[in-house]
PDB file of N, CA and C in Angstrom:
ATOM      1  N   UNK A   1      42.898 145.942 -12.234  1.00  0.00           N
ATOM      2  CA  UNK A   1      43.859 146.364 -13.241  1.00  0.00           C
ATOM      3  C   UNK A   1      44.152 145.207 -14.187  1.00  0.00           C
ATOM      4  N   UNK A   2      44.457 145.343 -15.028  1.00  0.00           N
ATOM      5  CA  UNK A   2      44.645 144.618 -16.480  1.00  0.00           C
ATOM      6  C   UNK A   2      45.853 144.186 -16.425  1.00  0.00           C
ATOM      7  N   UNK A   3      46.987 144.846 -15.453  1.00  0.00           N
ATOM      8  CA  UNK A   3      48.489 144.864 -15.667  1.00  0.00           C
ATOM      9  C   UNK A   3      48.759 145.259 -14.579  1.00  0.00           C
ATOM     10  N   UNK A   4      50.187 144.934 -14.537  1.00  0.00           N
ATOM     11  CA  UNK A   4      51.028 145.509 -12.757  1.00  0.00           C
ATOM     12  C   UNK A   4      51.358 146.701 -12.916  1.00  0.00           C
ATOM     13  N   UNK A   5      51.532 147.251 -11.752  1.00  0.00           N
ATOM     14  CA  UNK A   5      51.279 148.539 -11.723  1.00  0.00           C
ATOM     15  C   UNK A   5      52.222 149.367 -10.502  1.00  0.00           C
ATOM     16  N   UNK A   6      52.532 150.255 -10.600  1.00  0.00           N
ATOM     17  CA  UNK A   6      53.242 150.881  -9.213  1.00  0.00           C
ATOM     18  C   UNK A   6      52.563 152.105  -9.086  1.00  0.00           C
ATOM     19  N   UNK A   7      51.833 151.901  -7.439  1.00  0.00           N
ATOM     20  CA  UNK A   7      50.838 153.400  -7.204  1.00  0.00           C
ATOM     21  C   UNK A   7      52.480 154.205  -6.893  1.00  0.00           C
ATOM     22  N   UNK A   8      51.579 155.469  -7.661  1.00  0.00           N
ATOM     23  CA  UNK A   8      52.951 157.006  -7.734  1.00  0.00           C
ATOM     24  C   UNK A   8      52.082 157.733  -6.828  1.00  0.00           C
ATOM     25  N   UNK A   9      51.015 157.849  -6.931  1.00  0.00           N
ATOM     26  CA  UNK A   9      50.249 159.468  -6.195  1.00  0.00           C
ATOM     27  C   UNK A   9      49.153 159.401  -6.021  1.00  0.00           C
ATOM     28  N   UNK A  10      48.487 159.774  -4.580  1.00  0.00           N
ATOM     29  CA  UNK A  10      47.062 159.621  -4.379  1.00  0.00           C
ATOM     30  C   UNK A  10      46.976 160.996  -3.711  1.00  0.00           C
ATOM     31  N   UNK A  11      45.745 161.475  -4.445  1.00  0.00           N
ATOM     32  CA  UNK A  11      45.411 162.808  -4.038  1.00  0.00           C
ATOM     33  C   UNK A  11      43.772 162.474  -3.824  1.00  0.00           C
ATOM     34  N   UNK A  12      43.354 163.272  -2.753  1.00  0.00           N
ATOM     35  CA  UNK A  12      42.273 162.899  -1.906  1.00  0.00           C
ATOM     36  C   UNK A  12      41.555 164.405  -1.711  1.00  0.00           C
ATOM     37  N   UNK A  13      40.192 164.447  -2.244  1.00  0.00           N
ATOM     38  CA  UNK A  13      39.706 165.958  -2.388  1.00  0.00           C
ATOM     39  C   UNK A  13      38.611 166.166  -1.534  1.00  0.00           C
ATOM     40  N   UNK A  14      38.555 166.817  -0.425  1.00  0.00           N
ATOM     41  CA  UNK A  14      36.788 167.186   0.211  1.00  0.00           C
ATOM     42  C   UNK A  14      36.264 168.840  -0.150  1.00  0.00           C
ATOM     43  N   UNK A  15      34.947 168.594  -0.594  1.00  0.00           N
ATOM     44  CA  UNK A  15      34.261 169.315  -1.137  1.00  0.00           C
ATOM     45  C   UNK A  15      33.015 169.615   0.510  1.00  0.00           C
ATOM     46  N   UNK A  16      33.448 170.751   1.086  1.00  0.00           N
ATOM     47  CA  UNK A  16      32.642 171.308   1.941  1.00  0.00           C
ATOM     48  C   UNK A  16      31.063 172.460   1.420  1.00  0.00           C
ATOM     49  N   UNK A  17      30.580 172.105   2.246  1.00  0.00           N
ATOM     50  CA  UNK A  17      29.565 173.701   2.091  1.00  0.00           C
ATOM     51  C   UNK A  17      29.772 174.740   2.626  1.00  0.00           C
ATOM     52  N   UNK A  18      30.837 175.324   3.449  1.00  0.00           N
ATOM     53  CA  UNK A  18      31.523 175.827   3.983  1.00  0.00           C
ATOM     54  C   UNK A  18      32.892 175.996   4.248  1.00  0.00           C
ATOM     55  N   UNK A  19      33.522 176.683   4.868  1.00  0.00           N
ATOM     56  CA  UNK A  19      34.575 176.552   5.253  1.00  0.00           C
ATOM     57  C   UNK A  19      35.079 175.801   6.527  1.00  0.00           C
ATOM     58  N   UNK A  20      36.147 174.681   6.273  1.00  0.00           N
ATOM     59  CA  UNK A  20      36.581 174.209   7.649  1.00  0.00           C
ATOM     60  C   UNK A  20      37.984 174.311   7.946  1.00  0.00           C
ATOM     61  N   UNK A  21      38.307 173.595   9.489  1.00  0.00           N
ATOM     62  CA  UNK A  21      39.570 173.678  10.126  1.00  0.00           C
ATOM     63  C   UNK A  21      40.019 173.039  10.817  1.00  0.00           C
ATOM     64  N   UNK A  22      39.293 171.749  11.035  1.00  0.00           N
ATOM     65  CA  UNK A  22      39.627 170.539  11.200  1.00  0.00           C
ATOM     66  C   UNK A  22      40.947 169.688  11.902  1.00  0.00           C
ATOM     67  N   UNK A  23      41.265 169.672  12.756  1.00  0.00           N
ATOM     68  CA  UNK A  23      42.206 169.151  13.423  1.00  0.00           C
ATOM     69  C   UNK A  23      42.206 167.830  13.645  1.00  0.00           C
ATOM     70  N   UNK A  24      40.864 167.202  13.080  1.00  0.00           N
ATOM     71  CA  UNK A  24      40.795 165.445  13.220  1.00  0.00           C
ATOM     72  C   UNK A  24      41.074 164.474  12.666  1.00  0.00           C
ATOM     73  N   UNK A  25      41.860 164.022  12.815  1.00  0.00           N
ATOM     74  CA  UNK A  25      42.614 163.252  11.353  1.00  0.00           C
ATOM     75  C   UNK A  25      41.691 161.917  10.887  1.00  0.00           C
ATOM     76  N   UNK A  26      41.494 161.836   9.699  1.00  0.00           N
ATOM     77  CA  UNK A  26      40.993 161.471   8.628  1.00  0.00           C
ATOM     78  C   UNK A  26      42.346 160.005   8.508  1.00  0.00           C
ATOM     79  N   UNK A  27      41.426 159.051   8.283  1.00  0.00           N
ATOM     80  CA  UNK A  27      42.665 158.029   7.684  1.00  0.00           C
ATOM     81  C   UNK A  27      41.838 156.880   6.328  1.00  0.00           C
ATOM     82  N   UNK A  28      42.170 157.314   5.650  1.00  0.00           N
ATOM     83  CA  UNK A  28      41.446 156.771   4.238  1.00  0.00           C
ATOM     84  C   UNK A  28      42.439 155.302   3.668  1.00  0.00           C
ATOM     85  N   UNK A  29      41.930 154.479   3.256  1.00  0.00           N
ATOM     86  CA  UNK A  29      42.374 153.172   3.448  1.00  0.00           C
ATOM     87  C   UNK A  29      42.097 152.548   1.499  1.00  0.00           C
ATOM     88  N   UNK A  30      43.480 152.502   0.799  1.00  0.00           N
ATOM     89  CA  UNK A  30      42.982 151.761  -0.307  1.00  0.00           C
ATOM     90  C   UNK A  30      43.585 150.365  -0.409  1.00  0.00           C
ATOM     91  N   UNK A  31      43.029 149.630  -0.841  1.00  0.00           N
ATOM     92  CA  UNK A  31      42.805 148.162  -0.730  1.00  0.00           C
ATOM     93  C   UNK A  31      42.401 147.400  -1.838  1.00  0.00           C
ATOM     94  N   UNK A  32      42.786 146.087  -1.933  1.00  0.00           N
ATOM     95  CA  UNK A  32      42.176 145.376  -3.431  1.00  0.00           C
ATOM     96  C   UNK A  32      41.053 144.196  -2.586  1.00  0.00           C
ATOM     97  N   UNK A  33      40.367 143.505  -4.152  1.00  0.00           N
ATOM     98  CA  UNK A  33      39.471 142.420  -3.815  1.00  0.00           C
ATOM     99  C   UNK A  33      38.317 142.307  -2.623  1.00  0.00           C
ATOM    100  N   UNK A  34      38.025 143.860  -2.663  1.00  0.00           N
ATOM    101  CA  UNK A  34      36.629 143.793  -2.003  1.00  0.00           C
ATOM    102  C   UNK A  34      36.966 143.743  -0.487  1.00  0.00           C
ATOM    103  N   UNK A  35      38.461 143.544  -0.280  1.00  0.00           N
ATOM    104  CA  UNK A  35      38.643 143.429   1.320  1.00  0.00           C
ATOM    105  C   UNK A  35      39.477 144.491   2.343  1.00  0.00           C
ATOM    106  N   UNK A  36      38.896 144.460   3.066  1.00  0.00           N
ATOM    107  CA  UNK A  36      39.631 146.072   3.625  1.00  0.00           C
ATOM    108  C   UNK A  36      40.893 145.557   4.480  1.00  0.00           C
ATOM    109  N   UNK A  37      41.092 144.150   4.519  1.00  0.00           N
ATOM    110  CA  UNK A  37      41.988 143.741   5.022  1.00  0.00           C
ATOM    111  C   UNK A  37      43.389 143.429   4.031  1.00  0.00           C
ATOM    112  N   UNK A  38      42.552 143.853   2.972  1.00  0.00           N
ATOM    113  CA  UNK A  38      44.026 143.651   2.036  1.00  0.00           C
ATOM    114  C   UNK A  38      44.750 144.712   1.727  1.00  0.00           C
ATOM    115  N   UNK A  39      45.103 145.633   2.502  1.00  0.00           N
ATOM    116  CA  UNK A  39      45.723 146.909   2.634  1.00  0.00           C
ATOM    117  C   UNK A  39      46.716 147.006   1.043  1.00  0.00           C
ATOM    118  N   UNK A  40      46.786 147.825   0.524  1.00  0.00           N
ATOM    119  CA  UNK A  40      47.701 148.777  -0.048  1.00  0.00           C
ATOM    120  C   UNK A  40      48.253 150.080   0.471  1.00  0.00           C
ATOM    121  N   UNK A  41      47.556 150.349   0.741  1.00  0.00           N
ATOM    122  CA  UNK A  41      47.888 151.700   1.625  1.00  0.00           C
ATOM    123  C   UNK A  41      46.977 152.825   2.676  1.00  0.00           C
ATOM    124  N   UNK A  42      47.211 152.787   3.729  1.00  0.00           N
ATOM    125  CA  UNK A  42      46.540 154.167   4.447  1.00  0.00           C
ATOM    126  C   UNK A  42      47.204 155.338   4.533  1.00  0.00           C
ATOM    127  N   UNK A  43      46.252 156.498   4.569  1.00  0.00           N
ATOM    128  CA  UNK A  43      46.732 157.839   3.998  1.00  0.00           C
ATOM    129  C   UNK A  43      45.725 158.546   5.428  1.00  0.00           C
ATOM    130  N   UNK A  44      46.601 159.193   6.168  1.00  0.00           N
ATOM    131  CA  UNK A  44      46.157 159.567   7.334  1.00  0.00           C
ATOM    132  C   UNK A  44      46.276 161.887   7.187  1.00  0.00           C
ATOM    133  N   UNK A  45      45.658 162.044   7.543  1.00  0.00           N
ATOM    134  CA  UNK A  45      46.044 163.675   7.379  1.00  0.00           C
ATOM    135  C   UNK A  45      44.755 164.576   7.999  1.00  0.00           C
ATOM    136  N   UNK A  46      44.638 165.778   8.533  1.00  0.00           N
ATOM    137  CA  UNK A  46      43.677 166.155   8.936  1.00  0.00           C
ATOM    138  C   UNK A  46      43.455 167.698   7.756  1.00  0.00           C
ATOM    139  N   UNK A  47      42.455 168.172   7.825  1.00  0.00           N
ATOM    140  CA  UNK A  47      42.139 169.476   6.991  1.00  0.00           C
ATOM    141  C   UNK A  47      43.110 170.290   7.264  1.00  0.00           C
ATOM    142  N   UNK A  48      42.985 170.841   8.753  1.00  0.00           N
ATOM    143  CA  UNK A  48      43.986 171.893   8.957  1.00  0.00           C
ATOM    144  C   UNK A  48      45.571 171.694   8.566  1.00  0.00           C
ATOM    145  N   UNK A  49      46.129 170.761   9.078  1.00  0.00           N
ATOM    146  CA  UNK A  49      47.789 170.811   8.645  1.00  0.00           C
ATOM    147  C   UNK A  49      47.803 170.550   7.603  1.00  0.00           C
ATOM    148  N   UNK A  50      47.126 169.311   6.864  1.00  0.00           N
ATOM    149  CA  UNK A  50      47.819 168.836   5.794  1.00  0.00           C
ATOM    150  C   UNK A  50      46.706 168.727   4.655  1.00  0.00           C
ATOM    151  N   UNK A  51      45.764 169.491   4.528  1.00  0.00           N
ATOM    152  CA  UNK A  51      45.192 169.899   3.422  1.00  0.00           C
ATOM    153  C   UNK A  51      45.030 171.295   3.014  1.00  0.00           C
ATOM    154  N   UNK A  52      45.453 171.022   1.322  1.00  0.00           N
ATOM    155  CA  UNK A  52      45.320 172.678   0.711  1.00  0.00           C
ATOM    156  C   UNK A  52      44.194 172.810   0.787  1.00  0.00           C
ATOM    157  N   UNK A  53      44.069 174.465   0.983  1.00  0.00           N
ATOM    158  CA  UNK A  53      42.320 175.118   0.747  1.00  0.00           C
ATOM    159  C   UNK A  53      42.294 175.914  -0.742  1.00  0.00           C
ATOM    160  N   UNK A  54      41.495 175.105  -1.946  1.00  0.00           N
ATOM    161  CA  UNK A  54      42.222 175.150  -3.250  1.00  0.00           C
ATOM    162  C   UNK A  54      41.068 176.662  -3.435  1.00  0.00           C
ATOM    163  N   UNK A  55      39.767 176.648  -2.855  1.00  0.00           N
ATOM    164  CA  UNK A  55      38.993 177.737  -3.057  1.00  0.00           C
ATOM    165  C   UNK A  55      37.902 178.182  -2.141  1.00  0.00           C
ATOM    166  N   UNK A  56      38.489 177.988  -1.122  1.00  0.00           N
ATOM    167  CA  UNK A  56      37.438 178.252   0.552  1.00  0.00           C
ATOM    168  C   UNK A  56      36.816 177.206   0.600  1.00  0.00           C
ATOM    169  N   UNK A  57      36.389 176.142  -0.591  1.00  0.00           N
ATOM    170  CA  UNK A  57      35.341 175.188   0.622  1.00  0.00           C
ATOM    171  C   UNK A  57      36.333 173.548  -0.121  1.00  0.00           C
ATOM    172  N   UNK A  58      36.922 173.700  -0.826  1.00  0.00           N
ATOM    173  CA  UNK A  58      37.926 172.644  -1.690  1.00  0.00           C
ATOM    174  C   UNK A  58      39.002 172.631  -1.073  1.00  0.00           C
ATOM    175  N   UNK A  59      39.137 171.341  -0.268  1.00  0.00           N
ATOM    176  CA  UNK A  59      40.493 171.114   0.195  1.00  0.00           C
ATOM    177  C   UNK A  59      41.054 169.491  -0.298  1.00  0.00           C
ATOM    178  N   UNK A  60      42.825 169.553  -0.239  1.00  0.00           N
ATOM    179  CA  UNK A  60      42.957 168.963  -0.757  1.00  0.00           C
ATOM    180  C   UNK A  60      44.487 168.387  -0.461  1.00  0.00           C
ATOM    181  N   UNK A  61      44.431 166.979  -0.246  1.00  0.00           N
ATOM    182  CA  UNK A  61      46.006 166.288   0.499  1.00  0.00           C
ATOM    183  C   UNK A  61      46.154 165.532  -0.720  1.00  0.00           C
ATOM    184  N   UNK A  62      47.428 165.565  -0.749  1.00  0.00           N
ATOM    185  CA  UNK A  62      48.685 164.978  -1.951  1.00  0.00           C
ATOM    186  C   UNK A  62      49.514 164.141  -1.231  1.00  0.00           C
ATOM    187  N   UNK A  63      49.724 162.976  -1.476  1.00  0.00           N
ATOM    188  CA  UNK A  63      50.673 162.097  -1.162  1.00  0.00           C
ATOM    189  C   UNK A  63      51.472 161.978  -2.432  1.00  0.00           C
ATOM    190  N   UNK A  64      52.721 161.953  -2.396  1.00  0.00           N
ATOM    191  CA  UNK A  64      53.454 161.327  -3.816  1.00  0.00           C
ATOM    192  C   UNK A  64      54.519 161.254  -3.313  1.00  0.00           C
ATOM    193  N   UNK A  65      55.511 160.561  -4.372  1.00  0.00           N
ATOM    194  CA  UNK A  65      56.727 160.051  -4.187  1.00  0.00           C
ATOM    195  C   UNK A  65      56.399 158.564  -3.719  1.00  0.00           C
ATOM    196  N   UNK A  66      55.279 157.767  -3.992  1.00  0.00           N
ATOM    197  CA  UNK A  66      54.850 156.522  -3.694  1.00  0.00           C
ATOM    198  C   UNK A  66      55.428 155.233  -4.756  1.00  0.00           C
ATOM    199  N   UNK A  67      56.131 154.124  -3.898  1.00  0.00           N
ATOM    200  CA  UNK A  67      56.051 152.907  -4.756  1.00  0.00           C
ATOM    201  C   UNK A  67      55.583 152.103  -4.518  1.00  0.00           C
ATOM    202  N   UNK A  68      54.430 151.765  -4.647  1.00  0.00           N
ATOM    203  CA  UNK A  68      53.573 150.882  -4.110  1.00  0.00           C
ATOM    204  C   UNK A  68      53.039 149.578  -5.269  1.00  0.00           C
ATOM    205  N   UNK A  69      53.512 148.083  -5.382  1.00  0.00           N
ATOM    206  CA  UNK A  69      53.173 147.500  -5.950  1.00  0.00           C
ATOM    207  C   UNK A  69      51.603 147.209  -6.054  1.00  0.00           C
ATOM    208  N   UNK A  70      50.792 147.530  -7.388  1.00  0.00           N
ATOM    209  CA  UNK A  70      49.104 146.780  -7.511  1.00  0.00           C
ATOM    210  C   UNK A  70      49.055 146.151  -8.582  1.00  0.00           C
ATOM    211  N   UNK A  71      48.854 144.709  -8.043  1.00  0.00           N
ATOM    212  CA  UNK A  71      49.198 143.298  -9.489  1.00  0.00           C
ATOM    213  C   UNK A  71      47.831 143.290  -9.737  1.00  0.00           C
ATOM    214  N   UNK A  72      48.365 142.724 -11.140  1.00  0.00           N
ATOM    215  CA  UNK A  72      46.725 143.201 -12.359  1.00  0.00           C
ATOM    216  C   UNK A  72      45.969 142.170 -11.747  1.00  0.00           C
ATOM    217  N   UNK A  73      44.738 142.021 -12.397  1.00  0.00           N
ATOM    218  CA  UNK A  73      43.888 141.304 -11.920  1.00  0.00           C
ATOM    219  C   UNK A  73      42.963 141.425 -10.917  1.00  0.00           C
ATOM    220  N   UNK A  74      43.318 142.174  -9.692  1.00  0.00           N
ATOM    221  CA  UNK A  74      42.550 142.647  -9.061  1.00  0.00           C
ATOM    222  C   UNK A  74      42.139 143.825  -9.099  1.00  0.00           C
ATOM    223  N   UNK A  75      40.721 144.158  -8.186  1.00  0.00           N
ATOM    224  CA  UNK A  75      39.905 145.105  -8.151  1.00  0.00           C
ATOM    225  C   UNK A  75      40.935 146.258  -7.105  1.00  0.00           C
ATOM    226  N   UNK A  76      40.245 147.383  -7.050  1.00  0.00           N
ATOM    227  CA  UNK A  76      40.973 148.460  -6.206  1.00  0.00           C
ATOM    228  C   UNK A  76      39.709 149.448  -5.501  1.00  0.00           C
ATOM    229  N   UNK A  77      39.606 149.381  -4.100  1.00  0.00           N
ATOM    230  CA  UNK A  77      39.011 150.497  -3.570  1.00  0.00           C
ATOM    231  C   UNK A  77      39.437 151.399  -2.624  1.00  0.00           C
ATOM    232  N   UNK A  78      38.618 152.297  -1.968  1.00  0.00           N
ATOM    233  CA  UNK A  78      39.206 152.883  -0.920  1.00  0.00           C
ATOM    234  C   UNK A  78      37.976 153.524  -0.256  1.00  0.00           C
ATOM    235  N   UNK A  79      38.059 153.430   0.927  1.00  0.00           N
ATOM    236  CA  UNK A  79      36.798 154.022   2.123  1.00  0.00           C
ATOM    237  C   UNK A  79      37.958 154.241   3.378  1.00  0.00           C
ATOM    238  N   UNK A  80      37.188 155.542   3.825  1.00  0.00           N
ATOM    239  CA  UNK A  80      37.507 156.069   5.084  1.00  0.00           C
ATOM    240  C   UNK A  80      37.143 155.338   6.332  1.00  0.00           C
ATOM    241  N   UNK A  81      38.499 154.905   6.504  1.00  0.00           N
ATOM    242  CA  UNK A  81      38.771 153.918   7.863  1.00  0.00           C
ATOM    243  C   UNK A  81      38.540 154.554   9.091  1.00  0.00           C
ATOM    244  N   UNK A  82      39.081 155.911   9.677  1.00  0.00           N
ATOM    245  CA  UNK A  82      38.766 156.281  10.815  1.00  0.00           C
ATOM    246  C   UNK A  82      38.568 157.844  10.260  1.00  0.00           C
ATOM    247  N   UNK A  83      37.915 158.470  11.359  1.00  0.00           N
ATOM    248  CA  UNK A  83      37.563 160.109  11.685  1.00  0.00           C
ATOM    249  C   UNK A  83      36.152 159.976  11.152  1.00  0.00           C
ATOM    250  N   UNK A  84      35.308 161.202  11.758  1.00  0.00           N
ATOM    251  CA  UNK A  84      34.107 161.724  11.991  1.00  0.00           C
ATOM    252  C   UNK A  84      33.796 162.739  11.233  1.00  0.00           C
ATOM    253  N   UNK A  85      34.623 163.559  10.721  1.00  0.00           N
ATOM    254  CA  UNK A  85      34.411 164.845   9.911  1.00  0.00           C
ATOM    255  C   UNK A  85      33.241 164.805   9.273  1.00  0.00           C
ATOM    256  N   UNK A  86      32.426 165.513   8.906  1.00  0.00           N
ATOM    257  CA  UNK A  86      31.285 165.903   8.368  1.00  0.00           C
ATOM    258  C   UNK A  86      31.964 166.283   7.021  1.00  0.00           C
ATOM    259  N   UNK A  87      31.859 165.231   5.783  1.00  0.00           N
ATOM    260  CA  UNK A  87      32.415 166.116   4.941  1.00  0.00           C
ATOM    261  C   UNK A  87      31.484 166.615   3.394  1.00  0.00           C
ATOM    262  N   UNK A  88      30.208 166.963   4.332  1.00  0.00           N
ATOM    263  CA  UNK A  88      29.344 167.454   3.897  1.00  0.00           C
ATOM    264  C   UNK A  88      28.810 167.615   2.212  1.00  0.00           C
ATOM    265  N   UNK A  89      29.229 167.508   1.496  1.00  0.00           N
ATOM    266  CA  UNK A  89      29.197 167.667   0.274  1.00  0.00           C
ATOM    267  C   UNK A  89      29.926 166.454  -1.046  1.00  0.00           C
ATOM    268  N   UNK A  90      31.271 165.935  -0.844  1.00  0.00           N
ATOM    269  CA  UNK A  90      31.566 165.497  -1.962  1.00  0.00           C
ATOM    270  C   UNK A  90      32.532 165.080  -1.169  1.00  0.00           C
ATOM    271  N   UNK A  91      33.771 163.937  -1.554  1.00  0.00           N
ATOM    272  CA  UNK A  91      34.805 163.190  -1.193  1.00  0.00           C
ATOM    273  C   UNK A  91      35.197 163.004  -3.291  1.00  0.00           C
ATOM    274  N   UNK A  92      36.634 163.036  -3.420  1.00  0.00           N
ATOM    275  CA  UNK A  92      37.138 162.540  -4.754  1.00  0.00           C
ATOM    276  C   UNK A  92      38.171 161.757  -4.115  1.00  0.00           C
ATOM    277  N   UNK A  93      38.758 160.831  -4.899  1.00  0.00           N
ATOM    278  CA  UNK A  93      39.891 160.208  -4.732  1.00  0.00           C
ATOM    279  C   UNK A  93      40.182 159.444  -5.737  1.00  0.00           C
ATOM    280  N   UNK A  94      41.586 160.443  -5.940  1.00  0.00           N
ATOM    281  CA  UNK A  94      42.491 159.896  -7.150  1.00  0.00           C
ATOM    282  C   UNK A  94      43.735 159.530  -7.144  1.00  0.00           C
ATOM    283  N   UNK A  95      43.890 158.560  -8.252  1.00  0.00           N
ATOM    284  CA  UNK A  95      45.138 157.838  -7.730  1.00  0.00           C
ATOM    285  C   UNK A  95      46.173 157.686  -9.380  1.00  0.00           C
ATOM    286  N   UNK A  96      47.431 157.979  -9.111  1.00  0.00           N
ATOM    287  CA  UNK A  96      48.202 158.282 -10.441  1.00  0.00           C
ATOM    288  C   UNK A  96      49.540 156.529 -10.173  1.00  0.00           C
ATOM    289  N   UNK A  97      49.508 155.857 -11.246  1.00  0.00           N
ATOM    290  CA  UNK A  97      50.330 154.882 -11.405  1.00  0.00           C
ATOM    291  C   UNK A  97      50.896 154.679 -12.516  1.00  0.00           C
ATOM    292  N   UNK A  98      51.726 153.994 -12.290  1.00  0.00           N
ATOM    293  CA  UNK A  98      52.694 153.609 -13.816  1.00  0.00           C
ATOM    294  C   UNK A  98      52.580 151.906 -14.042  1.00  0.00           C
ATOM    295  N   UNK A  99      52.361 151.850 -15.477  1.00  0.00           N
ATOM    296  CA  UNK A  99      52.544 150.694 -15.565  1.00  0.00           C
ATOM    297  C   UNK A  99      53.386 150.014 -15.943  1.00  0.00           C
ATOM    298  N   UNK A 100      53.807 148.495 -15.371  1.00  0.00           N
ATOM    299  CA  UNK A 100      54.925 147.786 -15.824  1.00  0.00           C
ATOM    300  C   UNK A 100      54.600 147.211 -17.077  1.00  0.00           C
ATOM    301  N   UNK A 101      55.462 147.305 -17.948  1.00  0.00           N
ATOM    302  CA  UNK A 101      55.220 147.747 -19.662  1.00  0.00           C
ATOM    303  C   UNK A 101      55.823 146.066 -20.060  1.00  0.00           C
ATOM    304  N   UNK A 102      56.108 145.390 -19.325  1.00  0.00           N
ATOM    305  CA  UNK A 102      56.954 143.808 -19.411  1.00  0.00           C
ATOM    306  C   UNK A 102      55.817 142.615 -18.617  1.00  0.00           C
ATOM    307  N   UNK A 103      54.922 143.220 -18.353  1.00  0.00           N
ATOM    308  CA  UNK A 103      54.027 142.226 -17.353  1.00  0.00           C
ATOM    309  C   UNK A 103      52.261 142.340 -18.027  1.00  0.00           C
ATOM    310  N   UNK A 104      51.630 142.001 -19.101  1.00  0.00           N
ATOM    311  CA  UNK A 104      50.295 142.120 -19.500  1.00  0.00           C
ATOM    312  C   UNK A 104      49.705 141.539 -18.676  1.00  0.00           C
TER     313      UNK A 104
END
């Protein structure tokens, strides 16, 4: 990021070839500077409870109400830390922030 920043909302999308129901929780991990040890945040949730089914094979978990400081300058990723799910087709992950408008 170019500037400081406060993560607001990470929404996390799996794209199946099918339909699932999943009871295994998923824990997706975003992080700066290339290191998975530099936590920002983990986002834990399984298909069945806590993902919408947006069109039989599109499901989809919302986290928000987040204040999470990310100071500019560094890089930002995210990879799935734990679970097995087959998630056959596609993974998205998006993330909504505000920027501090006093800090370039």
């Amino acid at each position: 990021l170019p500037y400081d920043a406060k993560l607001r909302a990470v929404a996390i999308t799996y794209f199946f070839s099918s339909t699932s129901s999943s009871t295994a929780d998923q824990t997706w991990r975003l992080f700066h500077s290339g290191n998975a040890s530099n936590v920002v945040s983990d986002f834990t949730f399984d298909v069945a409870n806590d993902m919408t089914n947006t069109d039989g094979n599109k499901y989809v978990y919302v986290a928000t109400g987040l204040d999470i400081q990310m100071n500019k300058n560094r890089t930002y990723s995210a990879r799935r830390e734990s679970g097995s799910l087959d998630i056959q087709t596609a993974v998205r992950f998006d993330v909504w922030y505000t920027r501090h408008t006093a800090n370039f």
